[in-house]
N, C-alpha and C. Protein backbone atom coordinates (compact mmCIF):
# COMPACT_ATOMS: atom_id res chain seq x y z
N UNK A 1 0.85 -1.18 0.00
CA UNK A 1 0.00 0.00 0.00
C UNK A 1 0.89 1.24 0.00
N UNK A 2 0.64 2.12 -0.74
CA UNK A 2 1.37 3.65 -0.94
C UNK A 2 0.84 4.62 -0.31
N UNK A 3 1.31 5.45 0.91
CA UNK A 3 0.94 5.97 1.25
C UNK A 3 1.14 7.57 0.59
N UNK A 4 0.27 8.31 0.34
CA UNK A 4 0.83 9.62 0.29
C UNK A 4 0.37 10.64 0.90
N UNK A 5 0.95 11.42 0.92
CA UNK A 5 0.98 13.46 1.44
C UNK A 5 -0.49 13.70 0.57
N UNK A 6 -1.81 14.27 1.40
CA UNK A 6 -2.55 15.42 0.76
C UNK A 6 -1.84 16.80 0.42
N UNK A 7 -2.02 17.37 -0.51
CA UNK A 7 -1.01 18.46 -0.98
C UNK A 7 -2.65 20.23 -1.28
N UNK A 8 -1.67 20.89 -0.96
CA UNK A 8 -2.83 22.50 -1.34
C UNK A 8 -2.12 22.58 -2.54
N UNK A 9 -2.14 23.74 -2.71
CA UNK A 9 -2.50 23.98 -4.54
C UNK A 9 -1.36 24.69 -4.88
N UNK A 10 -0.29 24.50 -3.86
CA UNK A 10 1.21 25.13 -3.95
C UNK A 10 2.06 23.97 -3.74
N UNK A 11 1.25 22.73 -3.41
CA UNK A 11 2.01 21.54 -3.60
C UNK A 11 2.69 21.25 -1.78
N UNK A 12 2.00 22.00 -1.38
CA UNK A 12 2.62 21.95 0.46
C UNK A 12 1.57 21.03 0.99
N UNK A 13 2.15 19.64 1.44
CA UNK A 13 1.51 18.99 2.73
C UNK A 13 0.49 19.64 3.58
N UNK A 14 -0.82 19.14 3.50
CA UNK A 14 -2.03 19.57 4.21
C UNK A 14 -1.77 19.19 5.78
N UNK A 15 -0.52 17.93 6.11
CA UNK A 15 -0.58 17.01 7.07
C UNK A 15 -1.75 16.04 7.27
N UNK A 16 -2.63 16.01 6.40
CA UNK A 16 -3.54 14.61 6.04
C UNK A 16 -2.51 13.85 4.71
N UNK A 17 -2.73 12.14 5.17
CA UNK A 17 -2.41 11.49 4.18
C UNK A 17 -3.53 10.73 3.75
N UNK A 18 -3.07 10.15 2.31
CA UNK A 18 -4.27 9.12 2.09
C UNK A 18 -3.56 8.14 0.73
N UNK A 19 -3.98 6.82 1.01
CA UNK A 19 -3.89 5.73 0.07
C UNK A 19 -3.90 6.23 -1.34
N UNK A 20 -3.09 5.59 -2.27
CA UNK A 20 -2.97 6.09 -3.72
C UNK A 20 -4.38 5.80 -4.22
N UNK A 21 -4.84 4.67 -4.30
CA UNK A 21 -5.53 4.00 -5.05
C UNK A 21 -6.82 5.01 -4.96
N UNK A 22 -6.77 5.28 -2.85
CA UNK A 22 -7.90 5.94 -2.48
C UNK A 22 -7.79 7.64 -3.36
N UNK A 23 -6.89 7.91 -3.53
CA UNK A 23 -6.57 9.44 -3.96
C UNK A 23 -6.57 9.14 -5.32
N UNK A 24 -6.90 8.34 -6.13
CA UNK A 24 -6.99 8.65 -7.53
C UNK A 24 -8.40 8.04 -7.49
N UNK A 25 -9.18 7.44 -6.81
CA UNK A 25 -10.52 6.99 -6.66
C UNK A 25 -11.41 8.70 -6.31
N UNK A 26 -10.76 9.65 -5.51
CA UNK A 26 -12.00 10.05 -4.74
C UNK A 26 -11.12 11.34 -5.54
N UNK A 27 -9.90 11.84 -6.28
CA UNK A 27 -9.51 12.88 -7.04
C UNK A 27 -9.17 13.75 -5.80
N UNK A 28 -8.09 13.22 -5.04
CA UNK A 28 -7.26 14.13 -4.54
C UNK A 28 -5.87 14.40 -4.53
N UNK A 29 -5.79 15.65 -4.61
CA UNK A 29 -4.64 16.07 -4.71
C UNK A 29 -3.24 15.62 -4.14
N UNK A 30 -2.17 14.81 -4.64
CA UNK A 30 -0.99 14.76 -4.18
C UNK A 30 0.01 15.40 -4.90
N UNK A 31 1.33 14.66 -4.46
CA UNK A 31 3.02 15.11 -5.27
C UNK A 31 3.19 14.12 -5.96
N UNK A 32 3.87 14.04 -7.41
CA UNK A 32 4.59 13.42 -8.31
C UNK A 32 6.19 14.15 -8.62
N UNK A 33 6.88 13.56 -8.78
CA UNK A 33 8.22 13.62 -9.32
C UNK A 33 8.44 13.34 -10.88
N UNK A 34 8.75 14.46 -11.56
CA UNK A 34 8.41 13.82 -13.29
C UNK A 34 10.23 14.51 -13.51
N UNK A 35 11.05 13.42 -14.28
CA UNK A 35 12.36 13.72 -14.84
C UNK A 35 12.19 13.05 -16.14
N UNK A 36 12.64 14.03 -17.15
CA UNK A 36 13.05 13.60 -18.38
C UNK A 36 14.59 13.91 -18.35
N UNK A 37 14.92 12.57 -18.97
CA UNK A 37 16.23 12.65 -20.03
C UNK A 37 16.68 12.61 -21.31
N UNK A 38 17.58 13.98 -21.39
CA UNK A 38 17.93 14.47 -22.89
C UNK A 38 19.47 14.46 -22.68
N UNK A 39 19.45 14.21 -24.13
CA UNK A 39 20.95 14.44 -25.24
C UNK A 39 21.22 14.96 -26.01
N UNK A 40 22.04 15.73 -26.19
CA UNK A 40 22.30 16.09 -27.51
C UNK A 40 22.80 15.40 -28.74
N UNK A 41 22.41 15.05 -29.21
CA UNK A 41 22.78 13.51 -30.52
C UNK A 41 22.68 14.57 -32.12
N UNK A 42 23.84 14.69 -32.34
CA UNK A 42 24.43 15.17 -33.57
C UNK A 42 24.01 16.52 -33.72
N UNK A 43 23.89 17.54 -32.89
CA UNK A 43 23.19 18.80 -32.73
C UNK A 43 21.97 18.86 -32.64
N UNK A 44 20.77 17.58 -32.23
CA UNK A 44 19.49 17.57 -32.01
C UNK A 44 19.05 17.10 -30.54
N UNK A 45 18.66 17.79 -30.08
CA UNK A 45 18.26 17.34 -28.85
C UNK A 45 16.74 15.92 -28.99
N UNK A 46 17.36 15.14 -27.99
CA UNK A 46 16.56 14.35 -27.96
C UNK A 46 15.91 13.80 -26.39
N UNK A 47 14.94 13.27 -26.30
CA UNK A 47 14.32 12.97 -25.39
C UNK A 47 14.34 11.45 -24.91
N UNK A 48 14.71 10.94 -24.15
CA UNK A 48 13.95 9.43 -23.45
C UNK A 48 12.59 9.39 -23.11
N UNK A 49 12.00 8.65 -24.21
CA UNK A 49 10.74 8.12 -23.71
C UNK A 49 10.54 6.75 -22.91
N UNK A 50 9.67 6.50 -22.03
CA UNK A 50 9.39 5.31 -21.52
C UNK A 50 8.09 5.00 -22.25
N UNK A 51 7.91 3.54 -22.29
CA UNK A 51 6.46 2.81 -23.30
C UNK A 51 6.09 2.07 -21.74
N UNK A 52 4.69 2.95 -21.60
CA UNK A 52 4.32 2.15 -20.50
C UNK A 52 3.36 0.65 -20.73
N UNK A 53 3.72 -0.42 -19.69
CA UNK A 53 3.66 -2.21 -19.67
C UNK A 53 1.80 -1.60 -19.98
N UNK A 54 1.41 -2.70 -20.36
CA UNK A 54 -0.30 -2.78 -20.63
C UNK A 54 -0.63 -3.09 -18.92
N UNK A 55 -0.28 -3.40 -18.32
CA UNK A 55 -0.77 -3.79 -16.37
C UNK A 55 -0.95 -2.12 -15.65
N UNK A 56 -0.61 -1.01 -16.47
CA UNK A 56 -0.32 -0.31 -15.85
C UNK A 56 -1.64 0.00 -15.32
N UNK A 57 -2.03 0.69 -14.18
CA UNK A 57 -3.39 1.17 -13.88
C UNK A 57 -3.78 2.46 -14.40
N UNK A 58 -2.86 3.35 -14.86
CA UNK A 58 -3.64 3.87 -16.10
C UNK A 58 -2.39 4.44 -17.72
N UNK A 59 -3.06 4.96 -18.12
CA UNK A 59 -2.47 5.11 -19.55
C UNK A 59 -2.02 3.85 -19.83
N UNK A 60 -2.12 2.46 -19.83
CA UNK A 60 -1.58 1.58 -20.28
C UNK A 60 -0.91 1.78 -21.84
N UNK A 61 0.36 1.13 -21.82
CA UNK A 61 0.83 1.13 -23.52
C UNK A 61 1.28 2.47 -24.46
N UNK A 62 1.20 3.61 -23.54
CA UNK A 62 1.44 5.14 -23.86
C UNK A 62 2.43 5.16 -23.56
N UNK A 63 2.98 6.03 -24.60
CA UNK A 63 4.60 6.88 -24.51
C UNK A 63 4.44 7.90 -23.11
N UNK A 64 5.72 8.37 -22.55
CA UNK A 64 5.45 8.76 -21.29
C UNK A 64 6.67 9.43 -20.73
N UNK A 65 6.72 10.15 -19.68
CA UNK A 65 7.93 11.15 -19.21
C UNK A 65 9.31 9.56 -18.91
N UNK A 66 10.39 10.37 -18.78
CA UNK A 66 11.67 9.21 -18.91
C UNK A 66 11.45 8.46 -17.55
N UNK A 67 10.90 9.14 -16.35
CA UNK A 67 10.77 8.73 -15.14
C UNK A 67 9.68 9.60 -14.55
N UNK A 68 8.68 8.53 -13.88
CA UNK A 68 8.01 9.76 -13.24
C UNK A 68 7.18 8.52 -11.64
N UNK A 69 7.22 9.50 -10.91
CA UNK A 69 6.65 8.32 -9.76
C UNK A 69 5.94 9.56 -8.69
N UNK A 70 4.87 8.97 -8.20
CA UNK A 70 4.56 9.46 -7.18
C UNK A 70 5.27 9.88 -5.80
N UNK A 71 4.90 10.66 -4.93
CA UNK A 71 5.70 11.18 -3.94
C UNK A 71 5.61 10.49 -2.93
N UNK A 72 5.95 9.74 -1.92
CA UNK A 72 5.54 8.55 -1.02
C UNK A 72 5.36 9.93 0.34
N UNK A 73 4.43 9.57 1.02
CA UNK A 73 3.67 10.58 2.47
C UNK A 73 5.96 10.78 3.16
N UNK A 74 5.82 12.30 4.13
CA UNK A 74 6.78 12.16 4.12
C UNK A 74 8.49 12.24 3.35
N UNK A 75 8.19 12.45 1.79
CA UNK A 75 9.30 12.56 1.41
C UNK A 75 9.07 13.75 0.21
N UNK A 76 10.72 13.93 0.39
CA UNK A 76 10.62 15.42 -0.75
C UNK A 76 10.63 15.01 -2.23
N UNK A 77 10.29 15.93 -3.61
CA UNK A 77 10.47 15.87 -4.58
C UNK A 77 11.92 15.12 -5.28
N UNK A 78 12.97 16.12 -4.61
CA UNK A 78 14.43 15.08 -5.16
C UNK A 78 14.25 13.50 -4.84
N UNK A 79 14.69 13.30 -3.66
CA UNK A 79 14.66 12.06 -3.14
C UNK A 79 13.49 11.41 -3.73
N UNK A 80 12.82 11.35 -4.08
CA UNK A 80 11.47 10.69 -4.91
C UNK A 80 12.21 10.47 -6.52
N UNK A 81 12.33 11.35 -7.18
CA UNK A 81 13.06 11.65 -8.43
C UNK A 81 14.14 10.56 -8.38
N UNK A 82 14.82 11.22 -7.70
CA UNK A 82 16.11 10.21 -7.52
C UNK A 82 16.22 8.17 -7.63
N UNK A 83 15.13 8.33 -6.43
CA UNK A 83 14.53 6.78 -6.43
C UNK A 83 13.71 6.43 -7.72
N UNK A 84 12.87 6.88 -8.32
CA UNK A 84 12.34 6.67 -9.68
C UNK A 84 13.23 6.23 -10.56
N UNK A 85 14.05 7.36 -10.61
CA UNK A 85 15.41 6.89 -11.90
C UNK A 85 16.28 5.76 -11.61
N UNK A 86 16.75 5.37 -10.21
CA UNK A 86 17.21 4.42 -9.99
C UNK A 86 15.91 2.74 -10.39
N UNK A 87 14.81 3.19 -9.45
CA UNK A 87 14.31 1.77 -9.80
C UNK A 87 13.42 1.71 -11.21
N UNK A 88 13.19 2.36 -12.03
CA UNK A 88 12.52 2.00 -13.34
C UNK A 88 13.46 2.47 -14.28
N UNK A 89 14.79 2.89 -13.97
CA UNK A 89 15.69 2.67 -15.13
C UNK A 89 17.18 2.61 -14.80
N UNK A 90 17.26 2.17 -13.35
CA UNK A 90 18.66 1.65 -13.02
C UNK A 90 19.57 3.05 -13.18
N UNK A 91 18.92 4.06 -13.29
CA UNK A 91 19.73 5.62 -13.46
C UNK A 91 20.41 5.82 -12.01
N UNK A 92 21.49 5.82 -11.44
CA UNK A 92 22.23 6.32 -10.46
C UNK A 92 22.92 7.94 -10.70
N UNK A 93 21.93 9.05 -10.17
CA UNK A 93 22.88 9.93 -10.02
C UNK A 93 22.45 10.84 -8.73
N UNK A 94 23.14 12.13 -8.31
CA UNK A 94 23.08 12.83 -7.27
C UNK A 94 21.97 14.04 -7.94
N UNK A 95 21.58 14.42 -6.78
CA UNK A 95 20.71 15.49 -6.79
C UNK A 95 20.88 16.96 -7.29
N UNK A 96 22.43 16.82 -7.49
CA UNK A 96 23.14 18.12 -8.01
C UNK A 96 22.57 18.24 -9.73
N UNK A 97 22.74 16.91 -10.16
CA UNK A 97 22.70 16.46 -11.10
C UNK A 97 21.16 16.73 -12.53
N UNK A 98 19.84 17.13 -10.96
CA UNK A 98 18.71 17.11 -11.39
C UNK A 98 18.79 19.04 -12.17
N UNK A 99 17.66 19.07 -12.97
CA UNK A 99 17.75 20.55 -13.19
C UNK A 99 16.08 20.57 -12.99
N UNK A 100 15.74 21.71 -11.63
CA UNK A 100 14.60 21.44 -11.86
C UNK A 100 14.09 22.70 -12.43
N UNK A 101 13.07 22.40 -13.27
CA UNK A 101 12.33 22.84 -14.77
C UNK A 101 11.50 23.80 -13.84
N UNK A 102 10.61 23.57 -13.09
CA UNK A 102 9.33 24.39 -12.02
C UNK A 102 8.56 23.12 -11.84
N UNK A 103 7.49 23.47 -11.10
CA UNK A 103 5.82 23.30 -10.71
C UNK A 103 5.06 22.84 -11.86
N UNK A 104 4.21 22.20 -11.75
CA UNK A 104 3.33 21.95 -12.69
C UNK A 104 1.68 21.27 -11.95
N UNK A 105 0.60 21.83 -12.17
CA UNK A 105 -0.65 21.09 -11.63
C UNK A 105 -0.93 20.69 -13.04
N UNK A 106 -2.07 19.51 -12.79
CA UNK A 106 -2.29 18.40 -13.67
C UNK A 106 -3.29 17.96 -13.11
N UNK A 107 -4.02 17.91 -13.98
CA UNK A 107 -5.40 17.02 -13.50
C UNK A 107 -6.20 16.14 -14.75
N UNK A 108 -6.06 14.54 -14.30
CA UNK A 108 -6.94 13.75 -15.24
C UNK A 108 -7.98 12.71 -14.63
N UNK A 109 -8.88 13.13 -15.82
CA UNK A 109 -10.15 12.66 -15.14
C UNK A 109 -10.71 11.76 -16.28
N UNK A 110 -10.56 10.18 -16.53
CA UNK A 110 -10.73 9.36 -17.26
C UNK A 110 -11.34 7.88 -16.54
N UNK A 111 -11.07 6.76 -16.97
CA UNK A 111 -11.60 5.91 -16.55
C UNK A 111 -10.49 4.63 -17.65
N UNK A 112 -9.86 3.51 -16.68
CA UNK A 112 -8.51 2.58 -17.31
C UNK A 112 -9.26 1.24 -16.67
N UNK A 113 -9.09 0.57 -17.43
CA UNK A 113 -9.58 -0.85 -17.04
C UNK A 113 -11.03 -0.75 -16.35
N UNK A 114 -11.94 -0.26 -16.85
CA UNK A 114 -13.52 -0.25 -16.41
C UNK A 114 -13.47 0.64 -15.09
N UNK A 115 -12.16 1.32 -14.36
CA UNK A 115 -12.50 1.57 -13.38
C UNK A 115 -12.12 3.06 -13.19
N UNK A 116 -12.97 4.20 -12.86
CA UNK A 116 -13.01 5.66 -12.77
C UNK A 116 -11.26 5.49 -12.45
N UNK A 117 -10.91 6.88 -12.45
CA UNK A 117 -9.39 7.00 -12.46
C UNK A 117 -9.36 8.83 -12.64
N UNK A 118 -9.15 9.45 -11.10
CA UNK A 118 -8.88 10.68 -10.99
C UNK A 118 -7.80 11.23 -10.23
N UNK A 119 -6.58 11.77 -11.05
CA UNK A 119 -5.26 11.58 -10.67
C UNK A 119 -5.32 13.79 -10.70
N UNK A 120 -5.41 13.88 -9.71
CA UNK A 120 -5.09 15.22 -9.42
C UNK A 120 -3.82 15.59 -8.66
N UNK A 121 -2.55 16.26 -9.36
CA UNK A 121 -1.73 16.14 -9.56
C UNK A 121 -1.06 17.26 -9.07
N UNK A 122 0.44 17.75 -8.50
CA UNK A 122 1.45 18.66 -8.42
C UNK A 122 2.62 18.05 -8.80
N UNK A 123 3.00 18.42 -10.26
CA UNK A 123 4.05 17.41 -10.36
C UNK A 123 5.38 18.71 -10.41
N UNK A 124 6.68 18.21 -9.63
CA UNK A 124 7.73 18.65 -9.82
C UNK A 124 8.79 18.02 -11.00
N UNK A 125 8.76 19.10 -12.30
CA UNK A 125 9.60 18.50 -12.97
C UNK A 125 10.76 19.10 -13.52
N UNK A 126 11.76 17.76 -13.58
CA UNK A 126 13.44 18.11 -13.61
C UNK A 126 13.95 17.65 -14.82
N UNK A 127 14.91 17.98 -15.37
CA UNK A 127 15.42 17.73 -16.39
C UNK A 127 16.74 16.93 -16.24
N UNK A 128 17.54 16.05 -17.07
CA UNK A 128 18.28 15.22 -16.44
C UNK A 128 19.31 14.95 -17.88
N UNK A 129 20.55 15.38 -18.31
CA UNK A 129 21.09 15.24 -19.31
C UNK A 129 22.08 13.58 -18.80
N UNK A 130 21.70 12.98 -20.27
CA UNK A 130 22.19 11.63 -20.09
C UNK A 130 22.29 10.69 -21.43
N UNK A 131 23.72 10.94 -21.59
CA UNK A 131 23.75 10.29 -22.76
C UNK A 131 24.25 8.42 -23.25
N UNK A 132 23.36 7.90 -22.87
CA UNK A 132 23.17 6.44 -22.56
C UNK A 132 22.35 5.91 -24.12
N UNK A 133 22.89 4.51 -24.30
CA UNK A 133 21.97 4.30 -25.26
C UNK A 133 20.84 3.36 -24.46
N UNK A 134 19.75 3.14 -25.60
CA UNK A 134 18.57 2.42 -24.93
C UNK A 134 19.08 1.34 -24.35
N UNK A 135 20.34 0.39 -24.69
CA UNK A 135 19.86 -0.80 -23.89
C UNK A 135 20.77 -1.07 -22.60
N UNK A 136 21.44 0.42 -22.45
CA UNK A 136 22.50 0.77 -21.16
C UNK A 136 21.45 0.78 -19.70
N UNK A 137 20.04 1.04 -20.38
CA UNK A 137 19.02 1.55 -19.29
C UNK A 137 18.64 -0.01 -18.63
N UNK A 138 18.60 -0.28 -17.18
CA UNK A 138 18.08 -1.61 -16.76
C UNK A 138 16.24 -1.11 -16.37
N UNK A 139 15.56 -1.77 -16.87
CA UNK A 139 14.29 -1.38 -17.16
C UNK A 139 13.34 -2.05 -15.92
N UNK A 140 12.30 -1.38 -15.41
CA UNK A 140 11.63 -2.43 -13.89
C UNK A 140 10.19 -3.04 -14.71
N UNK A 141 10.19 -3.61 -15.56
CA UNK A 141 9.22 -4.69 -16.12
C UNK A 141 8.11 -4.76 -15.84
N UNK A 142 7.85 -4.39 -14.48
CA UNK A 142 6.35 -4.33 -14.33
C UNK A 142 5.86 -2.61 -14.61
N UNK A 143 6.39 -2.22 -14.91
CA UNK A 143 6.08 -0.35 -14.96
C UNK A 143 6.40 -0.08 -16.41
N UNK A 144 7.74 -0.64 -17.32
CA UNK A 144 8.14 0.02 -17.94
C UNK A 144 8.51 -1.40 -19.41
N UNK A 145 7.58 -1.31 -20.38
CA UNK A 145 7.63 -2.40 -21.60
C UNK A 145 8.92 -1.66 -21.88
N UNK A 146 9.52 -0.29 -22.62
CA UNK A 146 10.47 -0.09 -23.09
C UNK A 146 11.13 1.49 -23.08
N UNK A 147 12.40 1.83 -23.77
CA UNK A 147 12.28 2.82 -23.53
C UNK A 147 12.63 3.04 -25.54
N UNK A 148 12.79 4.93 -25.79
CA UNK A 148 13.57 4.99 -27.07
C UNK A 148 13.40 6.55 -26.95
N UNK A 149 14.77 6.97 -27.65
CA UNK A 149 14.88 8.03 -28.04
C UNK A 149 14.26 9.22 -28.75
N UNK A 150 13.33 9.86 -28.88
CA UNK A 150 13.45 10.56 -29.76
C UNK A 150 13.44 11.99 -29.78
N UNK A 151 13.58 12.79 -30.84
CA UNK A 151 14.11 14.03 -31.46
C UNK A 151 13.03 14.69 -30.55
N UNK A 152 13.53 15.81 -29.98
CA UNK A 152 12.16 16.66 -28.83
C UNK A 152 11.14 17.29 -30.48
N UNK A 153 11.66 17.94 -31.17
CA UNK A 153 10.65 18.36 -32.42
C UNK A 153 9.87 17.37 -32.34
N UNK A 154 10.73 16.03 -33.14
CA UNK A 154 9.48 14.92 -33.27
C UNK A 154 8.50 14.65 -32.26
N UNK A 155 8.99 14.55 -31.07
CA UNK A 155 8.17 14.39 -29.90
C UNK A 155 7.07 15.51 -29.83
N UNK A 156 7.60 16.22 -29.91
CA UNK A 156 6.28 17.71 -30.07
C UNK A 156 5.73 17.74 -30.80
N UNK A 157 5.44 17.44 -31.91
CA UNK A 157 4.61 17.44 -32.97
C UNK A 157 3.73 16.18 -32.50
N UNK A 158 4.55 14.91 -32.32
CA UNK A 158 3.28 14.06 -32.12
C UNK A 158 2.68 13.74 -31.33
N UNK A 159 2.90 14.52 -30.02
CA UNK A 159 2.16 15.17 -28.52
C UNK A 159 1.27 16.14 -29.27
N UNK A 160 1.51 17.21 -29.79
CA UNK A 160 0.74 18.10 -30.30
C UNK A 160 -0.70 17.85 -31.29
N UNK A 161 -0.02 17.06 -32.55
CA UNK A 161 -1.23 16.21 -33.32
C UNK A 161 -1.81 14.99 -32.71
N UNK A 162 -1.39 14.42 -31.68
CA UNK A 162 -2.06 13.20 -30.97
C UNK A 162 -1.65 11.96 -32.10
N UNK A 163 -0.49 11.97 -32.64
CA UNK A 163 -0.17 10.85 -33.43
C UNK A 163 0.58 10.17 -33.14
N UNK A 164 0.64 9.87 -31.81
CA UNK A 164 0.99 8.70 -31.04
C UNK A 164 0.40 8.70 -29.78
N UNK A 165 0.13 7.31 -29.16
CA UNK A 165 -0.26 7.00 -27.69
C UNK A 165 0.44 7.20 -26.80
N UNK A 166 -0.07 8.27 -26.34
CA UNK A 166 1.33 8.70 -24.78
C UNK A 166 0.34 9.75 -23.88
N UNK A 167 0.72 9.92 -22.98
CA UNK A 167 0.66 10.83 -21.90
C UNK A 167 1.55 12.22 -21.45
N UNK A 168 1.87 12.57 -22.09
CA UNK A 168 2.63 13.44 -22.22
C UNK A 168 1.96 15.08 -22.47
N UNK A 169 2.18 16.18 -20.96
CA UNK A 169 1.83 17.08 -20.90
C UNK A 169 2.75 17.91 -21.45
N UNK A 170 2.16 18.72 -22.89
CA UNK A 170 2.68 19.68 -24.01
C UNK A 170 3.49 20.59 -22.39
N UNK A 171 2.74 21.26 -22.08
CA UNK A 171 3.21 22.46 -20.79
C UNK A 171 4.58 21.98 -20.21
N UNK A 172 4.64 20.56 -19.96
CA UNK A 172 5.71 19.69 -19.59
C UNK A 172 7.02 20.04 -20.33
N UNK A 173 6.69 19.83 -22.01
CA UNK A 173 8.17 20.15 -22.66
C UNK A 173 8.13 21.46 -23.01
N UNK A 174 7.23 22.50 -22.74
CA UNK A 174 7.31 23.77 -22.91
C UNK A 174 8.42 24.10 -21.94
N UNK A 175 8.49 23.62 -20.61
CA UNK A 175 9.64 23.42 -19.56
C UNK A 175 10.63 23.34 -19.72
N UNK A 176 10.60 22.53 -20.52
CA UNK A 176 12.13 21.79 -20.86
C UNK A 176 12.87 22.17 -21.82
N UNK A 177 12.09 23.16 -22.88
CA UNK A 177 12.97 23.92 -23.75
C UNK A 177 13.67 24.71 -23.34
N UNK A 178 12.98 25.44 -21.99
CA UNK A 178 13.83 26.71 -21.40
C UNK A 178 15.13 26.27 -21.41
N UNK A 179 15.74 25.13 -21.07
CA UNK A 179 17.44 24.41 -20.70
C UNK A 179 18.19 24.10 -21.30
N UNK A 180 17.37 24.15 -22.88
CA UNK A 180 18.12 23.33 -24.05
C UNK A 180 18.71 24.29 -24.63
N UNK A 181 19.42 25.69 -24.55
CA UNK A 181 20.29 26.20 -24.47
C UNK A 181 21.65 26.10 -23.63
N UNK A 182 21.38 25.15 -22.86
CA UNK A 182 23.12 24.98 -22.42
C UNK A 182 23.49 23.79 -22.43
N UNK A 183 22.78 23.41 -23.47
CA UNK A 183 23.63 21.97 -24.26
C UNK A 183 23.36 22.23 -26.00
């Protein structure tokens, strides 16, 4: 069972917690940790996508941020981040290392495997330069079918036209362009 932090609308601990399952059942607000990783590959910046497993409880089978995990009750944004990248892609690095992008609220209100699904969201997201190829990444199998590269343009366009299955908040890489000047 996952416990997490109720969060206000600045992303600060209410000091109520509550069950994940229960907080995406009843649409309350917690913390997420969202890190993408980019490269620069032949003067194009590119992105790590993750292909999320079909088990997932929601977005099953959608393209998706390089790492992203909920905030466990109790712990900060880095240290969350940090642990994400280590266990769904074997990423080891320090906190120096993260660049964080800002704040982001998010709210989805859908329904995954017959069952309502309301994920109201404060996600902190960081940017993470890393130039690894896909099969350097050790992958956690039950979260993550695969990962792959691609070009942030390409990625934006087919976030933008919806011509691919993913989850991916446009506002998200609006973020992340701000950085791609110092690579």
């Amino acid at each position: 069972m996952e416990i997490l932090d109720v969060v206000d609308d600045s992303g600060k601990p209410t000091g109520e917690t509550i069950e994940r399952e229960e907080a995406h059942r009843e649409g309350v607000q917690h913390r997420t940790a969202h890190v993408w990783i980019a490269r620069n590959k032949n003067g194009r910046i590119q992105l790590l996508l993750q292909k999320r497993c079909m088990q997932k409880d929601s977005f099953p089978g959608c393209y998706d941020i390089s790492s992203a995990g909920h905030i466990p009750a109790g712990v900060d944004y880095v240290a969350s981040a940090l642990r994400e990248l280590d266990e769904e892609l074997g990423v080891k690095v320090k906190a120096e290392d993260l660049i964080d992008c800002g704040q982001l609220k998010n709210q989805v209100d859908s329904e995954f495997h017959k069952t309502p699904y309301h994920d109201h969201q404060i996600c902190r997201v960081f940017l993470l330069w890393l130039d690894w190829e896909e099969d350097a990444f050790t992958l956690q199998e039950e979260e993550i079918e695969s990962v792959r590269w691609m070009d942030y343009a390409q990625c934006r366009g087919m976030v933008a036209a919806d011509t691919m299955p993913n989850c991916i908040i446009m506002e998200e890489l609006d973020m992340l362009e701000e950085h791609f000047h110092d690579f």
